[in-house]
C-alpha atoms as a PDB file:
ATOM      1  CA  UNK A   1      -8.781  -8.913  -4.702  1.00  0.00           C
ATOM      2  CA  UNK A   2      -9.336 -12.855  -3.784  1.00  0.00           C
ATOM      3  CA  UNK A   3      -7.465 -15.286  -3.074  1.00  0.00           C
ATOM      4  CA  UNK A   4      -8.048 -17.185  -6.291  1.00  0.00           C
ATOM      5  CA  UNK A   5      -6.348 -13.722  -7.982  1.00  0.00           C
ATOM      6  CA  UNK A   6      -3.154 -13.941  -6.117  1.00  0.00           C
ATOM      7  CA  UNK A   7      -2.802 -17.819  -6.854  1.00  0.00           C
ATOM      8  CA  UNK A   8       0.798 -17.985  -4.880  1.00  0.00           C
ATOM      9  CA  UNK A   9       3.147 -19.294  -7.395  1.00  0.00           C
ATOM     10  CA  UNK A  10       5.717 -20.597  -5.297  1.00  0.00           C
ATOM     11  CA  UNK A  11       8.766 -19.850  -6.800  1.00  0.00           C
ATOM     12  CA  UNK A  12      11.514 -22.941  -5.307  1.00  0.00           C
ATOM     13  CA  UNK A  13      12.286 -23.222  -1.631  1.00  0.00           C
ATOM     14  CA  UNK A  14      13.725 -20.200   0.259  1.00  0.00           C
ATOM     15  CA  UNK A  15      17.480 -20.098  -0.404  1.00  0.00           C
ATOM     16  CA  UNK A  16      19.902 -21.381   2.715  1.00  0.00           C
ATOM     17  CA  UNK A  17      20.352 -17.642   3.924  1.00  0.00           C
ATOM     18  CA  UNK A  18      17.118 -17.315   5.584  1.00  0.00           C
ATOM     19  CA  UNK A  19      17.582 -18.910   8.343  1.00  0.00           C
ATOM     20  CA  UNK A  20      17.507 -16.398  11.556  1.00  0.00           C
ATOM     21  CA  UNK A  21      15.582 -16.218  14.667  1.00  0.00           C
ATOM     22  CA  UNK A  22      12.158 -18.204  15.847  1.00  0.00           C
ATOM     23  CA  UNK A  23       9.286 -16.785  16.139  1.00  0.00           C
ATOM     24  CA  UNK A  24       7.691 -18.181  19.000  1.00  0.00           C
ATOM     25  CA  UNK A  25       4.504 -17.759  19.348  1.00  0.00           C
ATOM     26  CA  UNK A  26       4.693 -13.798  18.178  1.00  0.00           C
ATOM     27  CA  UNK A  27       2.800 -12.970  15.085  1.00  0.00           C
ATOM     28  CA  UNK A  28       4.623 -13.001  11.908  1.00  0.00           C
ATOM     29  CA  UNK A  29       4.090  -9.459  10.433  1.00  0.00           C
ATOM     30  CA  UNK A  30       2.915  -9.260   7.520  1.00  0.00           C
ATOM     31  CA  UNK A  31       3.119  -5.744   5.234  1.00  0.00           C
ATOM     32  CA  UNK A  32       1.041  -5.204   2.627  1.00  0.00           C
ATOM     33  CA  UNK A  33       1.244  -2.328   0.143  1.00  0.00           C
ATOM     34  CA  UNK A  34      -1.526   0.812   0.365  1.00  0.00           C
ATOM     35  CA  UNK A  35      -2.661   0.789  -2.912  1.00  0.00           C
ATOM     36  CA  UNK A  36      -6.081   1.781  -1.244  1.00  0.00           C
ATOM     37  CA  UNK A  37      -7.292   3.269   1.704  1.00  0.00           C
ATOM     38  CA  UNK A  38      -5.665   1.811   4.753  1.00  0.00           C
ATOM     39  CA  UNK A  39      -9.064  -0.129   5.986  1.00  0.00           C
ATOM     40  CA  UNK A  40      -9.944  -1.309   2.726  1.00  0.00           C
ATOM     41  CA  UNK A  41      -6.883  -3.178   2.043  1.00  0.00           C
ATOM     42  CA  UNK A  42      -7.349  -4.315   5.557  1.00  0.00           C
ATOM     43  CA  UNK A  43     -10.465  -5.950   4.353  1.00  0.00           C
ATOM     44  CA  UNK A  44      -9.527  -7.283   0.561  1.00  0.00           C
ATOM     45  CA  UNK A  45      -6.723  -9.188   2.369  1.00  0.00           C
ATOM     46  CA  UNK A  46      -8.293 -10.270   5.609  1.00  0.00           C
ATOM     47  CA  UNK A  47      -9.637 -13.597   3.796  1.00  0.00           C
ATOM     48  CA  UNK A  48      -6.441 -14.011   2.640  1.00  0.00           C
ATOM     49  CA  UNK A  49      -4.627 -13.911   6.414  1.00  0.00           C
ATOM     50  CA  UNK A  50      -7.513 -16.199   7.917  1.00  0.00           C
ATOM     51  CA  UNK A  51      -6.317 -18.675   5.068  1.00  0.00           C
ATOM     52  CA  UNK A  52      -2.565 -18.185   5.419  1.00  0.00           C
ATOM     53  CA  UNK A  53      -2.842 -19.120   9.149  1.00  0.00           C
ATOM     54  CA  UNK A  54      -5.186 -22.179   9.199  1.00  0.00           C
ATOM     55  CA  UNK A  55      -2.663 -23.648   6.420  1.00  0.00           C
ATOM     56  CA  UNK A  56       1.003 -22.466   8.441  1.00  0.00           C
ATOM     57  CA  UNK A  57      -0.566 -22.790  11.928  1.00  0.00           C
ATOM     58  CA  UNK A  58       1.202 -19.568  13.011  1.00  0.00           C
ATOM     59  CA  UNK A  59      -0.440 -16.374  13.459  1.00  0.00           C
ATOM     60  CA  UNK A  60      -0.016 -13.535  11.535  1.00  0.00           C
ATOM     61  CA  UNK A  61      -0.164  -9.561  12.323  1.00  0.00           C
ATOM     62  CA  UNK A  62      -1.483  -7.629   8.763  1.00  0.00           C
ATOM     63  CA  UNK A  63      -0.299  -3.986   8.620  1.00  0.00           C
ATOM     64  CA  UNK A  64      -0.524  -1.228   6.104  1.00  0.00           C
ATOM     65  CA  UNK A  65       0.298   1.928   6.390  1.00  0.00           C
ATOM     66  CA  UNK A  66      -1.218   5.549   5.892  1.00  0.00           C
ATOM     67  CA  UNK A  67       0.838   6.352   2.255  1.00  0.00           C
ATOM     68  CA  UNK A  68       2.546   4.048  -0.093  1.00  0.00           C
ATOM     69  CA  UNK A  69       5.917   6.211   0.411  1.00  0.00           C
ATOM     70  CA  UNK A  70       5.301   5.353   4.523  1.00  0.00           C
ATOM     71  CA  UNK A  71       4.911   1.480   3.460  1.00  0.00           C
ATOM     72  CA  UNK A  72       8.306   1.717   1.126  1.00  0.00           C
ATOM     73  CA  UNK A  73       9.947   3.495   4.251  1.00  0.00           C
ATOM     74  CA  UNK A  74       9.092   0.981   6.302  1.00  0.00           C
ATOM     75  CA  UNK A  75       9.906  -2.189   4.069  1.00  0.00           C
ATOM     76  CA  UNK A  76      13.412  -0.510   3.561  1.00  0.00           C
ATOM     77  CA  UNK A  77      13.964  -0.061   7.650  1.00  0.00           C
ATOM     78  CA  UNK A  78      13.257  -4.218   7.219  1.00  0.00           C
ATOM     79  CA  UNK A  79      10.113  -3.754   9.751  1.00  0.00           C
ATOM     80  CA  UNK A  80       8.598  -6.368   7.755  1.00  0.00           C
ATOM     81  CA  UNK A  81       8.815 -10.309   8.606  1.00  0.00           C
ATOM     82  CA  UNK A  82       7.269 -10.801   5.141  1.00  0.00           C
ATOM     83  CA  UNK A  83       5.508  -8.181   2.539  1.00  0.00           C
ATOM     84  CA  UNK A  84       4.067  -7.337  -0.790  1.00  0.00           C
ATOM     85  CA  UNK A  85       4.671  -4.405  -3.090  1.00  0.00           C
ATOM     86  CA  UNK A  86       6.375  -2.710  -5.218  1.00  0.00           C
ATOM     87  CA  UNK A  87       9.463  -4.624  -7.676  1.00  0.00           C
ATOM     88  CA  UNK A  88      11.335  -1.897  -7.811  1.00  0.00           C
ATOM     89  CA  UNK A  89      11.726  -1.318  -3.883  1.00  0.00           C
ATOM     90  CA  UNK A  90      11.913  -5.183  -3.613  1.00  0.00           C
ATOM     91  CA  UNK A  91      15.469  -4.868  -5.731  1.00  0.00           C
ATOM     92  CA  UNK A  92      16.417  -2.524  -2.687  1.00  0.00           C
ATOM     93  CA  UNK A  93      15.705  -4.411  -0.411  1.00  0.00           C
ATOM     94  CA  UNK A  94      17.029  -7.531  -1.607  1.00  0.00           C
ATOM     95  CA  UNK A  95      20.272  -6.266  -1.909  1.00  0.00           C
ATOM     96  CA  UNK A  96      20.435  -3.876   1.152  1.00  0.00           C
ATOM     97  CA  UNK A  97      18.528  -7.142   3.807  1.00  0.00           C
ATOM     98  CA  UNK A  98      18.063  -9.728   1.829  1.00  0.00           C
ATOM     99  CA  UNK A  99      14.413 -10.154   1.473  1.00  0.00           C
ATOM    100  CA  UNK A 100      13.739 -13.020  -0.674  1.00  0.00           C
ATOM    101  CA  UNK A 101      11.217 -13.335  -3.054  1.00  0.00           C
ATOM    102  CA  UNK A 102       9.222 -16.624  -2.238  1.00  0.00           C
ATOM    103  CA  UNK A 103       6.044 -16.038  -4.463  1.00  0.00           C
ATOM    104  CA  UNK A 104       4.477 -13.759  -6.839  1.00  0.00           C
ATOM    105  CA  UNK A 105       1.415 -12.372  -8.029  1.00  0.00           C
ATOM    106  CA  UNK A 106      -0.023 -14.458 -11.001  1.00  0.00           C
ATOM    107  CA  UNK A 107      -1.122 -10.618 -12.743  1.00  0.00           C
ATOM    108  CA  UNK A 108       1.503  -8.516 -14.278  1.00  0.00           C
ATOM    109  CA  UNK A 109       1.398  -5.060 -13.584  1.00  0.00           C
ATOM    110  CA  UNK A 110       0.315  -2.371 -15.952  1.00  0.00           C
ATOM    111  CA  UNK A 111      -0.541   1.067 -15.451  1.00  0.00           C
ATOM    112  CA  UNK A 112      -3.730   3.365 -15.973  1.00  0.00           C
ATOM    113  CA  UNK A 113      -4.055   6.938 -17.055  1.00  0.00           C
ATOM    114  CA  UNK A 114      -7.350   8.015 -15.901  1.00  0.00           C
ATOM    115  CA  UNK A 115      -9.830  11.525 -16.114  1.00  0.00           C
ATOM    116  CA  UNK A 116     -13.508  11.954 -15.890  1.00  0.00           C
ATOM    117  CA  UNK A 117     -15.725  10.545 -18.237  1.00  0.00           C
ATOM    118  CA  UNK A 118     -17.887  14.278 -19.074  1.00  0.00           C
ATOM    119  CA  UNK A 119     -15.756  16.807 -20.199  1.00  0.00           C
ATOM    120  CA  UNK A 120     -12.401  15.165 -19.372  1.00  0.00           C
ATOM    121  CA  UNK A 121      -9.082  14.859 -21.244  1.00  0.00           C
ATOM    122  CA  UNK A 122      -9.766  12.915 -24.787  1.00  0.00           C
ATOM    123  CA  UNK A 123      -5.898  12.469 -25.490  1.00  0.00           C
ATOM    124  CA  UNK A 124      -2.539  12.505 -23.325  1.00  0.00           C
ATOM    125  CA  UNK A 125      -1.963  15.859 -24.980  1.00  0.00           C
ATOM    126  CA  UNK A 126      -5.001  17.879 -23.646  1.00  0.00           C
ATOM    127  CA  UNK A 127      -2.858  17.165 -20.735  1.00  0.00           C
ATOM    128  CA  UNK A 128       0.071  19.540 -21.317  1.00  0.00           C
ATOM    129  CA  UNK A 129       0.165  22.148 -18.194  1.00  0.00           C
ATOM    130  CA  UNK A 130      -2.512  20.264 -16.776  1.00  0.00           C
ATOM    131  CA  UNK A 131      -2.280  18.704 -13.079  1.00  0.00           C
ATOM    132  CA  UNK A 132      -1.766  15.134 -12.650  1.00  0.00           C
ATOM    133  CA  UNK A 133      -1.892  13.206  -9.659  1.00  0.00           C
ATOM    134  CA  UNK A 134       0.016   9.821  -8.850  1.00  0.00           C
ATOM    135  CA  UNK A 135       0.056   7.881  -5.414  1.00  0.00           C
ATOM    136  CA  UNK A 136       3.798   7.970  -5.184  1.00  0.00           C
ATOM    137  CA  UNK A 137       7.236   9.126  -6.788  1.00  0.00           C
ATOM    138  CA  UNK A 138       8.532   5.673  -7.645  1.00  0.00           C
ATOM    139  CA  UNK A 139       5.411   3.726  -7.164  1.00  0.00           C
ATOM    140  CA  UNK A 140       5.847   1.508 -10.649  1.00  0.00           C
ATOM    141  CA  UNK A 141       2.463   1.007 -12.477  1.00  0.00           C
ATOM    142  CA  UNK A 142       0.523   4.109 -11.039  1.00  0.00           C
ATOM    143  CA  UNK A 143       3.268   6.486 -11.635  1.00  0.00           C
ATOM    144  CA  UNK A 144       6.514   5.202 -13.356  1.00  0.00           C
ATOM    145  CA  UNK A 145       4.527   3.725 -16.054  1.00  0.00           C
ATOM    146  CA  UNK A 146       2.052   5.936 -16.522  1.00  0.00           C
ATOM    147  CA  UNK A 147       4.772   8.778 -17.149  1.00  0.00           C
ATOM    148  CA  UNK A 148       6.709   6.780 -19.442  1.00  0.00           C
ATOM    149  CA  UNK A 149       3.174   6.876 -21.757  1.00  0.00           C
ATOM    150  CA  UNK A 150       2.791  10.298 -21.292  1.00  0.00           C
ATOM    151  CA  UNK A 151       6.673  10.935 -22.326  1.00  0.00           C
ATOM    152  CA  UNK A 152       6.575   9.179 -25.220  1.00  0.00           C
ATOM    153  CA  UNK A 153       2.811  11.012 -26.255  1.00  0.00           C
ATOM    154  CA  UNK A 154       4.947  14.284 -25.611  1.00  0.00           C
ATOM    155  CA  UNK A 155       3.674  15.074 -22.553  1.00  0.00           C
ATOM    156  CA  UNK A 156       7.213  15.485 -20.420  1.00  0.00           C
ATOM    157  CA  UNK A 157       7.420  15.710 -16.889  1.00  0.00           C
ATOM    158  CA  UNK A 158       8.535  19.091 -16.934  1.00  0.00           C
ATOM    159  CA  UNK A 159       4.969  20.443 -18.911  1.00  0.00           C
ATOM    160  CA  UNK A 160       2.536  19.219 -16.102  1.00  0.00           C
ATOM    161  CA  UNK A 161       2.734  19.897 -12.668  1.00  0.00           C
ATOM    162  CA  UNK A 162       2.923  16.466 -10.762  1.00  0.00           C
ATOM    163  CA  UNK A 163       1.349  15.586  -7.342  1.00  0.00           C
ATOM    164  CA  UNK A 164       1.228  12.834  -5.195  1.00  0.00           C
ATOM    165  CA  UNK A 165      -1.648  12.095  -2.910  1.00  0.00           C
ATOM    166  CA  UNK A 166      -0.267   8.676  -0.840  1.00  0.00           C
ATOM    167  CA  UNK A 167      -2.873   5.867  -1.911  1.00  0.00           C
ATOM    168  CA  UNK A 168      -4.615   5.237  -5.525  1.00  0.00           C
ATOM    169  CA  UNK A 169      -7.726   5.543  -4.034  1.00  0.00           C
ATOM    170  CA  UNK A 170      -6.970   9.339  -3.118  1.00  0.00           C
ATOM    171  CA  UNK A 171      -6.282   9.619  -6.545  1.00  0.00           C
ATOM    172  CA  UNK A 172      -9.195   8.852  -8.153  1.00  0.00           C
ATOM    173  CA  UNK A 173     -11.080  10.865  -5.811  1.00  0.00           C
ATOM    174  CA  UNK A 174      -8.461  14.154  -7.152  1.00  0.00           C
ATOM    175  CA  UNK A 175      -9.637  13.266 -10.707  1.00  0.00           C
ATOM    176  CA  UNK A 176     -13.625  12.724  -9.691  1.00  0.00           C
ATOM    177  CA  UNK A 177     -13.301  15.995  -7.709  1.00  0.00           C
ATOM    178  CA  UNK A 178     -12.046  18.069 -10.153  1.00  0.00           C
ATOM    179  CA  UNK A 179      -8.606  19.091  -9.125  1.00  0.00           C
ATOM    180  CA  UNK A 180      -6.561  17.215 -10.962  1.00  0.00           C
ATOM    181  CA  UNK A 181      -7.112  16.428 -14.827  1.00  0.00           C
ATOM    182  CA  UNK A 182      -6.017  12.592 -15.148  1.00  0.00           C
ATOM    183  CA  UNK A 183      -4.855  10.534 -12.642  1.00  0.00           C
ATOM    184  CA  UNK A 184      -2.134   7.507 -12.217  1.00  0.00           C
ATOM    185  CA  UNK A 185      -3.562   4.098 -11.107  1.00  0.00           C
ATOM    186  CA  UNK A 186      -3.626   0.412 -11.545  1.00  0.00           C
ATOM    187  CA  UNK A 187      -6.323  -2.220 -12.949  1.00  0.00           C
ATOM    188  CA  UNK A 188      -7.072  -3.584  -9.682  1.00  0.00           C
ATOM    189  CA  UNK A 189      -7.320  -0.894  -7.571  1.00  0.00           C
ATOM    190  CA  UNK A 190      -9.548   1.038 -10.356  1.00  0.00           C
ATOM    191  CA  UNK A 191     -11.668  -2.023 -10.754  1.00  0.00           C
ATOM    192  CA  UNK A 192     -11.901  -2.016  -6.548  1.00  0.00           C
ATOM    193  CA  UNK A 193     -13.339   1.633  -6.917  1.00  0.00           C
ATOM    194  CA  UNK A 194     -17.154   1.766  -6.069  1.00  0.00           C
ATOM    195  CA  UNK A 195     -19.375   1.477  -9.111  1.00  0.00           C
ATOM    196  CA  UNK A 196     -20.743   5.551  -8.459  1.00  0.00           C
ATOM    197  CA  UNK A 197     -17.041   6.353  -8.648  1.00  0.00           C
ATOM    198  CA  UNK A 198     -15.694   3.978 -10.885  1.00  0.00           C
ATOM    199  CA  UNK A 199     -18.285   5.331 -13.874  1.00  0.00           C
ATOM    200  CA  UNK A 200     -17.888   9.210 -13.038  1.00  0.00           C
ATOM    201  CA  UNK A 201     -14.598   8.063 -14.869  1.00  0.00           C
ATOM    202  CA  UNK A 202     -12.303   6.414 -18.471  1.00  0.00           C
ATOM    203  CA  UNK A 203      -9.138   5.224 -18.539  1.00  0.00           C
ATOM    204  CA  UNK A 204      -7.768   7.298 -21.194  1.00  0.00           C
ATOM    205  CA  UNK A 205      -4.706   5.112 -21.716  1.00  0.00           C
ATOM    206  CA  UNK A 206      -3.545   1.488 -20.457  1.00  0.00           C
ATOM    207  CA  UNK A 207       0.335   1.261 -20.003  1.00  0.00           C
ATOM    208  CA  UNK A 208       2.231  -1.641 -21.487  1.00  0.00           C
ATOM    209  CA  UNK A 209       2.468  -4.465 -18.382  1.00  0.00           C
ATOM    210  CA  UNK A 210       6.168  -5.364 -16.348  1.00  0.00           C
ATOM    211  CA  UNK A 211       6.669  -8.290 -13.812  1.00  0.00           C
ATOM    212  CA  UNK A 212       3.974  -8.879 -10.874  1.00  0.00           C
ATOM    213  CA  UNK A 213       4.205  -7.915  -7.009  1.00  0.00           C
ATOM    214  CA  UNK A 214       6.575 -10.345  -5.099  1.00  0.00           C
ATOM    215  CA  UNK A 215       5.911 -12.063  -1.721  1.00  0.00           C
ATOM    216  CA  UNK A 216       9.191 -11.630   0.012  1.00  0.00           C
ATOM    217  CA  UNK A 217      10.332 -12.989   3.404  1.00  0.00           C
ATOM    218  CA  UNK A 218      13.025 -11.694   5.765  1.00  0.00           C
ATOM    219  CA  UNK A 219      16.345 -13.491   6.238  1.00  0.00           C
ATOM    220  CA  UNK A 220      14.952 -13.965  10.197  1.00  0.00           C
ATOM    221  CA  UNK A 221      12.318 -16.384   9.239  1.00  0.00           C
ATOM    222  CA  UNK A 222      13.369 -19.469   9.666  1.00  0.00           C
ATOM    223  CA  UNK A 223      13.568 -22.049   6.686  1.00  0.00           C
ATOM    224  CA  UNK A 224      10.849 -24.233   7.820  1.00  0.00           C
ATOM    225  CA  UNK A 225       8.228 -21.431   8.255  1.00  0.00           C
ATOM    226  CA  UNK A 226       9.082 -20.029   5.069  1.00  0.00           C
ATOM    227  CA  UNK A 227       8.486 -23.545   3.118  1.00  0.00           C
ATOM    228  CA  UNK A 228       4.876 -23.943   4.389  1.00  0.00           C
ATOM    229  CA  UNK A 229       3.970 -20.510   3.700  1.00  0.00           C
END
């Protein structure tokens, strides 16, 4: 991912409830969603940090974590100053802290159903009491999505047996491994794979696409920080 992808679409200024305490000169922390392996995200976003602090002229503190069920934990405990992920745990959160939403990601997400490219699935049906792995429970376009095409190919949650490895990239590497016959993911971490492991597979079915990741802040930041980041 580049910066050019995430194109911050400011959304208005932060609403009059985030207001809370300074920061000094402490980092802001900044969580970002594990949609690969911890030290690869580290490095996809680490042009994106270097940016974010020449432009607010505060420092900021990246962290991931080791699964994207850890990460959701974590956002939900309101660890984060300011994170990206998930919509569906950003509702949560909104309600139960009242993270705000300040920006979004200018792609929409969709979801990928993938299996090897020799001798892998050729339709969501070869699937039936197959194993399928997904990075988490509710994660939306690797999982949620991805089942919702399966259920309505006839492949119910009930006639596969479903696991859940913690990061996309663990997923693919089920599925090019052999022990697991399709896979959940998303277009950009698929497209981050390495070529050698990106052609050992096919996306045997794209998902229709919901609303992008949001940037959302923590009602501790204070106004004016929010409205230059």
């Amino acid at each position: 991912m580049t910066i050019s992808t995430l194109c911050l679409a400011l959304l208005l200024a932060a609403p009059a409830a985030v207001l809370a305490h300074p920061h000094g000169d402490e980092p802001i922390l900044f969580g970002i969603a594990p949609q690969q392996e911890p030290e690869k995200v580290r490095a996809m976003w680490a042009p994106f940090f270097r940016h974010l602090e020449r432009e607010v002229g505060h420092p900021f503190a990246f962290e991931t974590a080791s699964s994207i069920e850890e990460f959701q934990k974590r956002v939900l405990e309101g660890r984060y100053d300011i994170w990206w992920g998930n919509p569906l745990t950003y509702i949560q959160v909104s309600k139960r802290l009242g993270y705000q939403a300040i920006a979004r990601d200018t792609t929409r997400i969709a979801g990928l159903l993938v299996t090897l490219k020799v001798d892998g699935a050729k339709s969501p049906k070869d699937l039936l009491g197959k194993k399928i792995v997904y990075s988490a429970p509710d994660a939306i376009g690797g999982t949620l999505l991805v089942q919702a095409l399966l259920a309505r190919e006839g492949v119910a949650p009930d006639q596969v047996e479903s696991i859940y490895t913690g990061s996309h990239d663990a997923v693919y590497r089920s599925v090019i491994e052999g022990t697991a016959a399709a896979g959940g993911g998303v277009p950009r971490s698929f497209n981050a794979l390495p070529a050698e492991q990106r052609e050992k597979l096919v996306v045997l079915a794209r998902t229709e696409e919901v609303a992008p990741q949001a940037f959302a802040v923590h009602p501790r930041l204070y106004r004016s920080v929010v409205t230059k980041i």
